[in-house]
PDB file of N, CA and C in Angstrom:
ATOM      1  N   UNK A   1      -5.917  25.113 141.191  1.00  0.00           N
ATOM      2  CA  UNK A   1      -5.499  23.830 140.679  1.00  0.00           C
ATOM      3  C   UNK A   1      -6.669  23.209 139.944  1.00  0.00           C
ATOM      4  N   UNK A   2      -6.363  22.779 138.804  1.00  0.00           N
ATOM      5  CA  UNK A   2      -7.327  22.201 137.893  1.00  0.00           C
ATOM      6  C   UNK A   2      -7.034  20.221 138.000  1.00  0.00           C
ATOM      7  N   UNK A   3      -7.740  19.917 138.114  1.00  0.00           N
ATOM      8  CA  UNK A   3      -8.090  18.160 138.299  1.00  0.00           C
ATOM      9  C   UNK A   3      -9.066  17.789 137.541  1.00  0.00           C
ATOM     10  N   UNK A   4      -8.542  16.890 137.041  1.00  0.00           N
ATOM     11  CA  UNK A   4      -9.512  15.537 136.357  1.00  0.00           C
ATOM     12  C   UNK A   4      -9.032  14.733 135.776  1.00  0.00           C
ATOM     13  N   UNK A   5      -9.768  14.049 134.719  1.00  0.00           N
ATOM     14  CA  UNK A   5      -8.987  12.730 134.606  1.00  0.00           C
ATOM     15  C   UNK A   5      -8.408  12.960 132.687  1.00  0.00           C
ATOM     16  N   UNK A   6      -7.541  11.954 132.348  1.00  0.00           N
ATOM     17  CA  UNK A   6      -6.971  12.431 131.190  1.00  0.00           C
ATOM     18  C   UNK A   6      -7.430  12.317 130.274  1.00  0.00           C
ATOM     19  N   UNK A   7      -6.873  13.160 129.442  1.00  0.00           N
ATOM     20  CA  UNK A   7      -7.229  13.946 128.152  1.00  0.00           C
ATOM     21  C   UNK A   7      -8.878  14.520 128.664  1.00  0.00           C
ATOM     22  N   UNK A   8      -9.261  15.080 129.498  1.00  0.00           N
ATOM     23  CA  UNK A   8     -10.473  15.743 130.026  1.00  0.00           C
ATOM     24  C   UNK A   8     -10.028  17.395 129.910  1.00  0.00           C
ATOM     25  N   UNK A   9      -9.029  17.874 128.725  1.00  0.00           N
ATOM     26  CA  UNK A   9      -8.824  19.546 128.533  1.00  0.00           C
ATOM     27  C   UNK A   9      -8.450  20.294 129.516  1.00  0.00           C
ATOM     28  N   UNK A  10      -7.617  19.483 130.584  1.00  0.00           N
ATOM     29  CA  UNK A  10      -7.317  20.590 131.122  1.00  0.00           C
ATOM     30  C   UNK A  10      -6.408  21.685 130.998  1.00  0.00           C
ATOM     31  N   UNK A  11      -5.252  21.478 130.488  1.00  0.00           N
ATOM     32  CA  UNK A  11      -4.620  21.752 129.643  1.00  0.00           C
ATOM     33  C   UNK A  11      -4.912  23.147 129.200  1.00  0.00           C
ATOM     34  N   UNK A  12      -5.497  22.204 127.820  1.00  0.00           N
ATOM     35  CA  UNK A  12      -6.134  23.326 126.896  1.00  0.00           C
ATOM     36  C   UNK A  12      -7.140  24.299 127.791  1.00  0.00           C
ATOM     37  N   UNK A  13      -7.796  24.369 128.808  1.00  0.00           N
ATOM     38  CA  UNK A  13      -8.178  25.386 129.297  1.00  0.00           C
ATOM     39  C   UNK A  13      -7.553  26.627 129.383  1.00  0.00           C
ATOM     40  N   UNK A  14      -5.851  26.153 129.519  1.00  0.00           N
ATOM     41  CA  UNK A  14      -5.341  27.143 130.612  1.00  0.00           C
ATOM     42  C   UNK A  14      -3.827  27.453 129.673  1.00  0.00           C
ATOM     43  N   UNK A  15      -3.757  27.104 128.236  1.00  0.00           N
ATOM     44  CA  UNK A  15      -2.385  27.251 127.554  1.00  0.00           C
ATOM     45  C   UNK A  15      -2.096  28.322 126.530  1.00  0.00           C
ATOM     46  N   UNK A  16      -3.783  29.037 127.141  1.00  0.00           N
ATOM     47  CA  UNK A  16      -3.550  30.631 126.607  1.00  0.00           C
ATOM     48  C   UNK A  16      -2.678  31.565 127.216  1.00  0.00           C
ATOM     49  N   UNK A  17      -2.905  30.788 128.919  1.00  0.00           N
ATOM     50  CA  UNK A  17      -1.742  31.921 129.715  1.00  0.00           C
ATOM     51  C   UNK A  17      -0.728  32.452 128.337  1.00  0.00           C
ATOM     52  N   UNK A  18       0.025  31.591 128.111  1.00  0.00           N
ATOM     53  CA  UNK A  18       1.242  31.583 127.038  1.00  0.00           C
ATOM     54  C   UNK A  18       1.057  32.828 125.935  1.00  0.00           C
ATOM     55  N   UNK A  19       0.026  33.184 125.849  1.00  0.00           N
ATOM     56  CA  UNK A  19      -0.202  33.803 124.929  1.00  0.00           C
ATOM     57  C   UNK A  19      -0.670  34.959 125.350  1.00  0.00           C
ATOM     58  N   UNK A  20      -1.316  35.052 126.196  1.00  0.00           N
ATOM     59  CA  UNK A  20      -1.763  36.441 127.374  1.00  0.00           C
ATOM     60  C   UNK A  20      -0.185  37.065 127.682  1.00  0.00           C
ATOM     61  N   UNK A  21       0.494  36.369 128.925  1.00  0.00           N
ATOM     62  CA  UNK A  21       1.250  37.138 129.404  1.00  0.00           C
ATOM     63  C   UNK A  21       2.874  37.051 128.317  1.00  0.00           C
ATOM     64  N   UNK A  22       2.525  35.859 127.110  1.00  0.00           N
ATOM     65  CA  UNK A  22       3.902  36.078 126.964  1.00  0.00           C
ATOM     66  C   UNK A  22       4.689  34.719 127.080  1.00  0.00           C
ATOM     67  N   UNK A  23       5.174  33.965 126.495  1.00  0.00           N
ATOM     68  CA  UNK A  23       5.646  32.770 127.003  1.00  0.00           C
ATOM     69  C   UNK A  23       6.808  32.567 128.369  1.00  0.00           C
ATOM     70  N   UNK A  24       7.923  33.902 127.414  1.00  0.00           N
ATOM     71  CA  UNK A  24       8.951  34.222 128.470  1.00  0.00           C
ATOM     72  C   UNK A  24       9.009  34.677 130.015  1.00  0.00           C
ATOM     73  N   UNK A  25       7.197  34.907 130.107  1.00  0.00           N
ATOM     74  CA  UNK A  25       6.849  35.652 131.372  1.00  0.00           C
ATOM     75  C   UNK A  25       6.204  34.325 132.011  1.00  0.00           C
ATOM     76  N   UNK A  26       5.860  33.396 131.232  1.00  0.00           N
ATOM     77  CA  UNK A  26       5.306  32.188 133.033  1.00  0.00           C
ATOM     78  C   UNK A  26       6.307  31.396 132.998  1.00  0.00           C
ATOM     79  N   UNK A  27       6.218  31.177 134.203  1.00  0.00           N
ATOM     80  CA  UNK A  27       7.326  30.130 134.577  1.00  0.00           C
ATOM     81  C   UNK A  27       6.680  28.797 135.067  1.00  0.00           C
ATOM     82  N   UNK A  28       7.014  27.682 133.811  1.00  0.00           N
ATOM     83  CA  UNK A  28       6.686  26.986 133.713  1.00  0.00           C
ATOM     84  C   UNK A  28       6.866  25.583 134.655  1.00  0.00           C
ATOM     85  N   UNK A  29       6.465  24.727 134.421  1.00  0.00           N
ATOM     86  CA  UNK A  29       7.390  23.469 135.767  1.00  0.00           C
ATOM     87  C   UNK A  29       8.425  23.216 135.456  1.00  0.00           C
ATOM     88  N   UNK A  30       9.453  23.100 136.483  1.00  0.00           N
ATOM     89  CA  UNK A  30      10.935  22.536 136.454  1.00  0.00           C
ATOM     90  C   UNK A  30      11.081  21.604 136.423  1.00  0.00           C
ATOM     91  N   UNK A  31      12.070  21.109 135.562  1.00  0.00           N
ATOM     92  CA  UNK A  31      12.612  19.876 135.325  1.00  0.00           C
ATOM     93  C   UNK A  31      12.329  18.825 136.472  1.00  0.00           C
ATOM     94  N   UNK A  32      11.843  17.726 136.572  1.00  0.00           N
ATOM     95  CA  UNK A  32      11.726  16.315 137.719  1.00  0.00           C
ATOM     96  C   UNK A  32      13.502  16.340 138.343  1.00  0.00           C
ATOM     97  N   UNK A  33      13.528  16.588 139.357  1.00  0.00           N
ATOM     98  CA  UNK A  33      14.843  16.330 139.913  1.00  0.00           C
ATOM     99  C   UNK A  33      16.127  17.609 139.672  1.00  0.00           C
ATOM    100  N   UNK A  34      15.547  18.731 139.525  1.00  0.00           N
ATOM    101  CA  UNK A  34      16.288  19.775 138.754  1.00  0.00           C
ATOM    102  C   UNK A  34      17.186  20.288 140.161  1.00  0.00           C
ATOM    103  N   UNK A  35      18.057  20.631 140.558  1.00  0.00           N
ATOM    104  CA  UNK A  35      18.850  21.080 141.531  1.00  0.00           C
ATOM    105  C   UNK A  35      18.406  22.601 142.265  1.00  0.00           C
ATOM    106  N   UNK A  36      18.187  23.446 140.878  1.00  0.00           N
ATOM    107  CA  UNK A  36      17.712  24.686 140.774  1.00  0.00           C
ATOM    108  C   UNK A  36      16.816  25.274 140.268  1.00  0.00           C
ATOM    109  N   UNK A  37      15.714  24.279 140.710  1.00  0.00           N
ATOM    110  CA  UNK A  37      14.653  23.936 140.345  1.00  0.00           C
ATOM    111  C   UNK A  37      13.101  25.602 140.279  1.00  0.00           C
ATOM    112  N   UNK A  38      13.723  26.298 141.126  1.00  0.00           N
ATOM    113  CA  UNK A  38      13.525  27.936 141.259  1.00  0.00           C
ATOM    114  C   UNK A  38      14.049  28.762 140.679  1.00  0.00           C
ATOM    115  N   UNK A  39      15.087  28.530 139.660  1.00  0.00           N
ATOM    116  CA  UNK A  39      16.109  29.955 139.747  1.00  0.00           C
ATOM    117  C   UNK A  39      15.402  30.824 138.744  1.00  0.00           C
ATOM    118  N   UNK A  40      14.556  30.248 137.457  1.00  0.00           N
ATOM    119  CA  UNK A  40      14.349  31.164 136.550  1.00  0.00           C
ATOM    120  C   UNK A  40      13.017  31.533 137.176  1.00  0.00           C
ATOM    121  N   UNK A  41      12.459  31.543 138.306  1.00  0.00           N
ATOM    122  CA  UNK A  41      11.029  32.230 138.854  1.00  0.00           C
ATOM    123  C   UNK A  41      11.592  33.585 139.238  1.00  0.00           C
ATOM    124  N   UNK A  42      12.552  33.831 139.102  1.00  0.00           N
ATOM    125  CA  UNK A  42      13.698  35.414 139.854  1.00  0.00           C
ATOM    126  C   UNK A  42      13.377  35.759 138.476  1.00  0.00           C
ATOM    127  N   UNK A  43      13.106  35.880 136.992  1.00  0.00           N
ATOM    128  CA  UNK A  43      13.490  36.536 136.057  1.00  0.00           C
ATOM    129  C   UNK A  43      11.893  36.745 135.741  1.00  0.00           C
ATOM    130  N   UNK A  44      11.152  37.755 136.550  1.00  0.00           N
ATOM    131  CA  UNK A  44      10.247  38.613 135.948  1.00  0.00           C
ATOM    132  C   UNK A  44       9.291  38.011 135.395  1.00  0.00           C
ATOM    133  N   UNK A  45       9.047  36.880 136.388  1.00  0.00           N
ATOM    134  CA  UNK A  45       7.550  36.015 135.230  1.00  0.00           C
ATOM    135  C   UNK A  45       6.258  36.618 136.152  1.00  0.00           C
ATOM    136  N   UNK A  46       5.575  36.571 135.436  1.00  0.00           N
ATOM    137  CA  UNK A  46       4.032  37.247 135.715  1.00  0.00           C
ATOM    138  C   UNK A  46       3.125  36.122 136.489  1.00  0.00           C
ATOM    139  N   UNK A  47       3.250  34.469 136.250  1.00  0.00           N
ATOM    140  CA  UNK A  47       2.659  33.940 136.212  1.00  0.00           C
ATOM    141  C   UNK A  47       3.232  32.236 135.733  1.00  0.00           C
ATOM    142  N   UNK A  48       2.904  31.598 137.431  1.00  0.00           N
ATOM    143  CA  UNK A  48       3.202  30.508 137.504  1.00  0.00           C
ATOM    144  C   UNK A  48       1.974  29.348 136.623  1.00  0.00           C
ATOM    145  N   UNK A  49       2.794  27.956 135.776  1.00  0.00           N
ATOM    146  CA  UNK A  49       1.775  27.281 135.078  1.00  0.00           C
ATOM    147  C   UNK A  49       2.460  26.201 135.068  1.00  0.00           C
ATOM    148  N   UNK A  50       1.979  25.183 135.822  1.00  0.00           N
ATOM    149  CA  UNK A  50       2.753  23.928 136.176  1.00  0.00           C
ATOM    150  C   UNK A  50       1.445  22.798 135.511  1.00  0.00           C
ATOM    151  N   UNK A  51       1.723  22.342 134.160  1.00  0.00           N
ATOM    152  CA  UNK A  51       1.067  21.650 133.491  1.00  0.00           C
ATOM    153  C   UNK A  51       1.269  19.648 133.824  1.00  0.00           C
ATOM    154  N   UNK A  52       0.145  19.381 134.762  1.00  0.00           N
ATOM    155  CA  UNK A  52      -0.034  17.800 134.567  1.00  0.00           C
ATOM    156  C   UNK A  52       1.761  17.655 135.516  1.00  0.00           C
ATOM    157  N   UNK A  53       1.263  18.409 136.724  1.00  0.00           N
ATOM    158  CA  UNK A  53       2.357  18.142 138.153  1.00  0.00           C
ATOM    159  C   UNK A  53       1.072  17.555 139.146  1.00  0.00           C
ATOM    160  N   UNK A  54       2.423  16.871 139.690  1.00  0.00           N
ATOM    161  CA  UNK A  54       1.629  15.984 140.740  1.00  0.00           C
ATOM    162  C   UNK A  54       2.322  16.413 141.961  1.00  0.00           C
ATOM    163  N   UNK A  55       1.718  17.106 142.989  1.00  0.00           N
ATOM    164  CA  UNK A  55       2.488  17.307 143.604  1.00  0.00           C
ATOM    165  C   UNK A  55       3.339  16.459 144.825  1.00  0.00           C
ATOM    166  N   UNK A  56       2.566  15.395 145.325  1.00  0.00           N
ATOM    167  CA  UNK A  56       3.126  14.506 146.079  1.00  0.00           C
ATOM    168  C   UNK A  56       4.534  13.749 145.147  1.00  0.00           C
ATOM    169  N   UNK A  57       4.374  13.118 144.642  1.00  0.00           N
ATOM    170  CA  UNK A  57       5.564  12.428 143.454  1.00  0.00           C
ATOM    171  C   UNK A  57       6.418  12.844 143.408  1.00  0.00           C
ATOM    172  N   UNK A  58       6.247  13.881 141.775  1.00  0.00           N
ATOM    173  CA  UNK A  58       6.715  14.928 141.348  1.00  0.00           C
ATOM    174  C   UNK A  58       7.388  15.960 141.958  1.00  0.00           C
ATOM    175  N   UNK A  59       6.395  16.605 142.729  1.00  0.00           N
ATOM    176  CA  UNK A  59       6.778  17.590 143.681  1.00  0.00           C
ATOM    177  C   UNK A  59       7.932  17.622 144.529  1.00  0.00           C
ATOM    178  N   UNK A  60       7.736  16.655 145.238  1.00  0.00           N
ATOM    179  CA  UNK A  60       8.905  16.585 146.739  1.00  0.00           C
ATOM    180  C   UNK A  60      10.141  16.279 145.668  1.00  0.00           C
ATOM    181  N   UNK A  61      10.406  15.758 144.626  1.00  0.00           N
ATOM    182  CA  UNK A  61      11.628  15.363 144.237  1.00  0.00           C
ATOM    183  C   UNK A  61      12.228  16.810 143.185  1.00  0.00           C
ATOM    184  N   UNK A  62      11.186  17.792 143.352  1.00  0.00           N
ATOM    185  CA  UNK A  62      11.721  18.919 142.566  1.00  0.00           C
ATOM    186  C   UNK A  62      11.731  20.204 143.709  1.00  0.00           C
ATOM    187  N   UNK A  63      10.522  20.395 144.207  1.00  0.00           N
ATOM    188  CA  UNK A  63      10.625  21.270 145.290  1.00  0.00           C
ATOM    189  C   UNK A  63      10.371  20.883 146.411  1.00  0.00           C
ATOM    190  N   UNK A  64      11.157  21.170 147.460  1.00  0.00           N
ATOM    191  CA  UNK A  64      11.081  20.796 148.527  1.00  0.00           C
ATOM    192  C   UNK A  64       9.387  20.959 149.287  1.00  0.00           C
ATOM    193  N   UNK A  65       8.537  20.321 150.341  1.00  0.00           N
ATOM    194  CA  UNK A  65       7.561  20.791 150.553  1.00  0.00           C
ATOM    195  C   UNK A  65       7.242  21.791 151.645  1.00  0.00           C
ATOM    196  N   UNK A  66       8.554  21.965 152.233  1.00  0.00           N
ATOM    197  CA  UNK A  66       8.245  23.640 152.437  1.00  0.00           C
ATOM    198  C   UNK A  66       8.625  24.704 152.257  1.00  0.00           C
ATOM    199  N   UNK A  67       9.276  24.519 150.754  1.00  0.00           N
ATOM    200  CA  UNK A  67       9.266  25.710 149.959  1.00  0.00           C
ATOM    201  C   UNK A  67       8.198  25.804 149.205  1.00  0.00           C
ATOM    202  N   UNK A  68       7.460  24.384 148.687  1.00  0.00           N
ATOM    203  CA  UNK A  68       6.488  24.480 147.828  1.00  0.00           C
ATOM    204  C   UNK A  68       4.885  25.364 148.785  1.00  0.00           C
ATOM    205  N   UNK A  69       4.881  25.078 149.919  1.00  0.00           N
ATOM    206  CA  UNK A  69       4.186  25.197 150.481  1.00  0.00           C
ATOM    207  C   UNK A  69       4.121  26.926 150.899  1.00  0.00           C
ATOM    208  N   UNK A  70       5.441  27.672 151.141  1.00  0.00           N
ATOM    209  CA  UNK A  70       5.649  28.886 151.012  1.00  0.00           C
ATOM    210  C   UNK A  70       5.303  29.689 149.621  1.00  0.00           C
ATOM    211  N   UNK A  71       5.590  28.906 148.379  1.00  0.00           N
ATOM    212  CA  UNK A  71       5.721  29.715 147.517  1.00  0.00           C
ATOM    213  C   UNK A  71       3.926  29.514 146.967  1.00  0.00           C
ATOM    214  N   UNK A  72       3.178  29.069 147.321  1.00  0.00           N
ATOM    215  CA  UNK A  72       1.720  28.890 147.083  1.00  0.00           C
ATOM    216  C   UNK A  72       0.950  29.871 147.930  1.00  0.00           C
ATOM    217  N   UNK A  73       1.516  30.521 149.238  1.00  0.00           N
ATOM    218  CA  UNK A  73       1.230  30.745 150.120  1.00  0.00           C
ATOM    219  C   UNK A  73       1.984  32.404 150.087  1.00  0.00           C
ATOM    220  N   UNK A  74       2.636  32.653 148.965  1.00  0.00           N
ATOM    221  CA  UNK A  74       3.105  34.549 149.189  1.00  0.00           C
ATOM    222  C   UNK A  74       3.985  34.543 150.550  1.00  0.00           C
ATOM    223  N   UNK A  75       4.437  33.405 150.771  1.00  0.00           N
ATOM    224  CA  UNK A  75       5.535  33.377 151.833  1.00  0.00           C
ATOM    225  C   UNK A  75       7.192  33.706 151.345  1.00  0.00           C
ATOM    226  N   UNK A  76       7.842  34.085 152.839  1.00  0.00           N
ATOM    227  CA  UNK A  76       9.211  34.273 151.720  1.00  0.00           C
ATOM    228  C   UNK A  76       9.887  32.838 151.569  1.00  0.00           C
ATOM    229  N   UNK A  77      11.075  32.439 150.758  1.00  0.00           N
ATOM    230  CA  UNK A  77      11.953  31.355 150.710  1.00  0.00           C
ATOM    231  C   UNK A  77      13.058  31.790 150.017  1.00  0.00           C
ATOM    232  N   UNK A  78      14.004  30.879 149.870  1.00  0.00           N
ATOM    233  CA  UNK A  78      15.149  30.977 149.364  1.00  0.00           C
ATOM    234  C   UNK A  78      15.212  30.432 148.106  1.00  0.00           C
ATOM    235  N   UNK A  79      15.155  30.677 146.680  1.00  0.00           N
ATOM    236  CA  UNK A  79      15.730  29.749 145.574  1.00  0.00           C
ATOM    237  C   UNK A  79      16.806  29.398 145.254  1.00  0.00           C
ATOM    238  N   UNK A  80      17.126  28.343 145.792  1.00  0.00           N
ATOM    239  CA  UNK A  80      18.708  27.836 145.153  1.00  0.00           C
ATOM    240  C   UNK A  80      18.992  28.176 143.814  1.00  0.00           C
ATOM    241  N   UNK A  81      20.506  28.868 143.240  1.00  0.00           N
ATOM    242  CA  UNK A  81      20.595  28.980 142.095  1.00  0.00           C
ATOM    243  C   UNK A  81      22.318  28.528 141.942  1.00  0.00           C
ATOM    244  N   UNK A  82      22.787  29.263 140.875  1.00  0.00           N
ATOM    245  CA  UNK A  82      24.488  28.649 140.476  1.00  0.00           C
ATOM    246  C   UNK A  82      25.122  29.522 141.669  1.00  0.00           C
ATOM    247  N   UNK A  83      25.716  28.996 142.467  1.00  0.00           N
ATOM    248  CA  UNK A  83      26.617  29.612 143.179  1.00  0.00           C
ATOM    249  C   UNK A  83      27.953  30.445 142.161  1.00  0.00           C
ATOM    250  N   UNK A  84      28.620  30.189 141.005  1.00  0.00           N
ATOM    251  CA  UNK A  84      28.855  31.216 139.948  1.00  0.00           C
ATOM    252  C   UNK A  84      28.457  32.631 140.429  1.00  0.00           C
ATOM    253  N   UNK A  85      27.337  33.070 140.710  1.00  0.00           N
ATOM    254  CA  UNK A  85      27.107  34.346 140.227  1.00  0.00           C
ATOM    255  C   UNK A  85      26.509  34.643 141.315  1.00  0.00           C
ATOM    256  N   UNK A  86      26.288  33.879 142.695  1.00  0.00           N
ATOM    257  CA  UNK A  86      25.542  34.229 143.651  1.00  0.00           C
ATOM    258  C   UNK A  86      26.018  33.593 144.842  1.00  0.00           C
ATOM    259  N   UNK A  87      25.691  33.746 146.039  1.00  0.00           N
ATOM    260  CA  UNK A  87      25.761  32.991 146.866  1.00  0.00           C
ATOM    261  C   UNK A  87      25.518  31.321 147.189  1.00  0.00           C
ATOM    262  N   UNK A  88      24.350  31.134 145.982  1.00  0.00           N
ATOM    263  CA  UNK A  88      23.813  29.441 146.235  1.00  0.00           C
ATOM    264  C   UNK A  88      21.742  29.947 146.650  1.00  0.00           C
ATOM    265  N   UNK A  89      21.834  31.358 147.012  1.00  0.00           N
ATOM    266  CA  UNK A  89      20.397  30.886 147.758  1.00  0.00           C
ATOM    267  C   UNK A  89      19.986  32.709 147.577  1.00  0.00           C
ATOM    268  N   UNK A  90      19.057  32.857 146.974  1.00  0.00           N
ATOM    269  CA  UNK A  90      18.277  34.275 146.733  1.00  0.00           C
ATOM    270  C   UNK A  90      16.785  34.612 147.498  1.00  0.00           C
ATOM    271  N   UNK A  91      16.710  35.458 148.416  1.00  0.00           N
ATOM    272  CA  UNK A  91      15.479  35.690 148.840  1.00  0.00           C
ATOM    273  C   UNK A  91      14.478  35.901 147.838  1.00  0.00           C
ATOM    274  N   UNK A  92      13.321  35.256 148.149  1.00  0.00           N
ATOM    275  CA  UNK A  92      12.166  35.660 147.045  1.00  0.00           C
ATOM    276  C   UNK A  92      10.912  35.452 147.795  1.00  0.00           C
ATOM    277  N   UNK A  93      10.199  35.893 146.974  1.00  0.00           N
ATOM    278  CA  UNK A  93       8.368  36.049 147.777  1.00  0.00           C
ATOM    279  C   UNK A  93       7.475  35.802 145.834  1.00  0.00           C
ATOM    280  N   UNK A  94       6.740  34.957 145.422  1.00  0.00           N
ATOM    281  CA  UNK A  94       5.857  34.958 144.880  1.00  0.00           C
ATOM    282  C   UNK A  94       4.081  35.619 145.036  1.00  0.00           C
ATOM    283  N   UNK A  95       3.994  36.632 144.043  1.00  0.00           N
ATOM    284  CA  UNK A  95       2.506  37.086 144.925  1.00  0.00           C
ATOM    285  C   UNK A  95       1.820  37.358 143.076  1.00  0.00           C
ATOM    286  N   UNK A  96       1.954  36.660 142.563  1.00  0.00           N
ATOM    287  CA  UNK A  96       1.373  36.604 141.277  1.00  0.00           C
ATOM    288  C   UNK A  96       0.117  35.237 141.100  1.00  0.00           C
ATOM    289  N   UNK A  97      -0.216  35.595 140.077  1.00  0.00           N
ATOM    290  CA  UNK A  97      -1.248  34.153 139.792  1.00  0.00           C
ATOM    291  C   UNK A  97      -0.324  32.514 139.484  1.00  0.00           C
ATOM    292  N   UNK A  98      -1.187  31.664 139.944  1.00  0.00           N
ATOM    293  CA  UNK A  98      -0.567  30.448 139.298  1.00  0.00           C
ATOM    294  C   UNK A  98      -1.568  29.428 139.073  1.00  0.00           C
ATOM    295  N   UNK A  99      -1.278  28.559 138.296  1.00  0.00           N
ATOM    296  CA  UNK A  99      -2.164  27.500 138.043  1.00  0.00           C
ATOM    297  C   UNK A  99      -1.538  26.107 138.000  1.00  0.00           C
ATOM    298  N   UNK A 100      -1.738  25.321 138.474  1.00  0.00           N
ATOM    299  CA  UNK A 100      -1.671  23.680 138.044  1.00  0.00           C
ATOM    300  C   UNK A 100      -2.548  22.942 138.069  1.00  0.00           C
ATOM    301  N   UNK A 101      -1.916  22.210 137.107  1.00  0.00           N
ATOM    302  CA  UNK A 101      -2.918  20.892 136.377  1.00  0.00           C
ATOM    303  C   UNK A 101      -2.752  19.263 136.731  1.00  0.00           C
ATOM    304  N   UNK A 102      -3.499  18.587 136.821  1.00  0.00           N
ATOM    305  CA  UNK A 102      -3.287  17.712 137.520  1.00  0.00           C
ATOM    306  C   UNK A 102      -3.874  16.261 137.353  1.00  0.00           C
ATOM    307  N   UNK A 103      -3.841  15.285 137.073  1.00  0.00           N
ATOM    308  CA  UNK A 103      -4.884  13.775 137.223  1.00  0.00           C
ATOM    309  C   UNK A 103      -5.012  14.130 138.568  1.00  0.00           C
ATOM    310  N   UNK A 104      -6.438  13.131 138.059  1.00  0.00           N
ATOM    311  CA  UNK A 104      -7.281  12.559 139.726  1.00  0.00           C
ATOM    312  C   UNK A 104      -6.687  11.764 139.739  1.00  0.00           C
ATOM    313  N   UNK A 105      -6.692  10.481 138.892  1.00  0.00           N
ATOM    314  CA  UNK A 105      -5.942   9.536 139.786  1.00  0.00           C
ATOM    315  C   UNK A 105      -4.808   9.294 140.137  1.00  0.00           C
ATOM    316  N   UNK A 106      -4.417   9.028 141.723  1.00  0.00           N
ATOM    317  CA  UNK A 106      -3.088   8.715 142.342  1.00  0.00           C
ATOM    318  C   UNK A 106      -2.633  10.256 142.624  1.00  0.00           C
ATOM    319  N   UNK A 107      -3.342  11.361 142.370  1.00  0.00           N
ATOM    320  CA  UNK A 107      -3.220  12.344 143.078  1.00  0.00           C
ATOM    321  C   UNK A 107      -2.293  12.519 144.226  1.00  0.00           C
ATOM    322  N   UNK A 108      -3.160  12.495 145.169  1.00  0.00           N
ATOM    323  CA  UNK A 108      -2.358  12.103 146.717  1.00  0.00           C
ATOM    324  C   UNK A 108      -1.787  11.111 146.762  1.00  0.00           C
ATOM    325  N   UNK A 109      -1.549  10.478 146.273  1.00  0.00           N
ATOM    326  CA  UNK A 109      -0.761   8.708 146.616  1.00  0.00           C
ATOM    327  C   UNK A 109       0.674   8.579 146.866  1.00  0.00           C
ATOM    328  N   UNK A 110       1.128   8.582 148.370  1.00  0.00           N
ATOM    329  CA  UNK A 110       2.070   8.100 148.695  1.00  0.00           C
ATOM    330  C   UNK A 110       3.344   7.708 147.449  1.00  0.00           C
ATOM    331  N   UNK A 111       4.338   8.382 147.670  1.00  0.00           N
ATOM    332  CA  UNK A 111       5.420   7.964 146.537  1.00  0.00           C
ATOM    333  C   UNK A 111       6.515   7.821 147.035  1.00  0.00           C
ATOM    334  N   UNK A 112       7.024   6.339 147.232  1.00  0.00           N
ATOM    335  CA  UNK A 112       8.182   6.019 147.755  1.00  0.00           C
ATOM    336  C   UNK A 112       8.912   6.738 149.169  1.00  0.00           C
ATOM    337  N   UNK A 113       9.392   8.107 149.084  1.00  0.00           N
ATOM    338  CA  UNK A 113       9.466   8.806 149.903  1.00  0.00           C
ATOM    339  C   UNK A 113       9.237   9.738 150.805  1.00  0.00           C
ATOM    340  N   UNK A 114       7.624   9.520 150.489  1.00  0.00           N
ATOM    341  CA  UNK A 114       6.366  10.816 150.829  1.00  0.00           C
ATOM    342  C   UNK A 114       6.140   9.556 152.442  1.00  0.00           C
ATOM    343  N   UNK A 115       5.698  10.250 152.921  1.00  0.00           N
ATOM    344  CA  UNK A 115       4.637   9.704 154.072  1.00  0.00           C
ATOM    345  C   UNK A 115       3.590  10.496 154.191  1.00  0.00           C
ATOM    346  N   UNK A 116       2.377   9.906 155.283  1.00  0.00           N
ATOM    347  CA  UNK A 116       1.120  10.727 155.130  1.00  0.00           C
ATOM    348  C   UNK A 116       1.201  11.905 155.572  1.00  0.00           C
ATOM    349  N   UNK A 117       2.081  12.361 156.692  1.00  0.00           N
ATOM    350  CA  UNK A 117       2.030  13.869 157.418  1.00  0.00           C
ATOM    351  C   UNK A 117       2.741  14.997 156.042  1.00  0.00           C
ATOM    352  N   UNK A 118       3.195  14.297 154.979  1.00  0.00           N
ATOM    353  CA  UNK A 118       3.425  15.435 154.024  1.00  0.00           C
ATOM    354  C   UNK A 118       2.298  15.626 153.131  1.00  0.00           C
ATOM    355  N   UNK A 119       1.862  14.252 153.096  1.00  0.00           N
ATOM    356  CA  UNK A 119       0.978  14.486 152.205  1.00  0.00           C
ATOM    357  C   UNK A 119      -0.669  15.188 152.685  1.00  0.00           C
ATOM    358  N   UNK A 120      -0.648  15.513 153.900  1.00  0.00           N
ATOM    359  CA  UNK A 120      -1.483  16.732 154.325  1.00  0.00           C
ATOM    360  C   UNK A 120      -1.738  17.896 154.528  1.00  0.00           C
ATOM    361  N   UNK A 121      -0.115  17.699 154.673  1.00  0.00           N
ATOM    362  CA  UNK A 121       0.217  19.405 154.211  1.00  0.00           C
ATOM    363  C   UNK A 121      -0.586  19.833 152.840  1.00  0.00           C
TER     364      UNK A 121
END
C-alpha cells in the first residue's frame, strides 16, 4: 500500500502496472457500493490495483471486511456474482500481486458505519 498526501505521485508510480501486465489483466477497484463488487477478479487478472481507495470508508461499503481481509491475505472467499449464470457465490483464493493507493489524511477515520474494532483489523 502506497500513502501520502495528494497529488504526491502516487499514482503515477504505479500506472505502469497497466502497461506491464496488460490493462485487461488488473483488476482494478470496484465501483463504491457495487453489489458484485468481485466478480470480474474470476476473469484471469494477474494483478490487483486499487487507485486512491480508502479502505475504512470506501471499503466496507464495497467489500465486505472479511472478505477484504481474506482476499489480502491468499485466503479463500466467496465472490458474489449474477445468479443468471451461477449460483450467486464462486469460490476463489487471490495469490497474485496487488497494490493500493491511498491519502494520509482521514485514512483510518471512522465512517459513519465503521467502528474502531474494524478499523483494526
Amino acid at each position: 500500500m502506497i500513502v501520502g498526501p495528494t497529488n504526491s505521485e502516487k499514482s503515477t508510480l504505479v500506472l505502469p502496472f497497466d502497461t506491464l501486465f496488460g490493462f485487461g489483466q488488473v483488476f482494478h477497484k470496484p465501483a463504491l457500493g457495487s453489489s458484485s463488487a468481485l466478480r470480474n477478479i474470476l476473469k484471469e487478472k494477474r494483478c490487483l490495483f486499487w487507485d486512491d481507495f480508502c479502505p475504512v470508508g470506501c471499503g466496507r461499503r464495497t467489500v465486505p471486511v472479511t472478505t477484504f481481509l481474506s482476499l489480502f491475505q491468499g485466503q479463500p472467499f466467496e465472490a458474489q456474482v449474477s445468479q443468471s449464470f451461477n449460483d450467486g457465490n464462486v469460490d476463489f483464493e487471490w495469490h497474485h500481486g496487488c497494490v493500493l493507493t491511498a491519502k494520509t489524511e482521514g485514512l483510518l477515520a471512522p465512517a459513519g458505519c465503521d467502528d474502531d474494532e474494524d478499523i483494526r483489523q
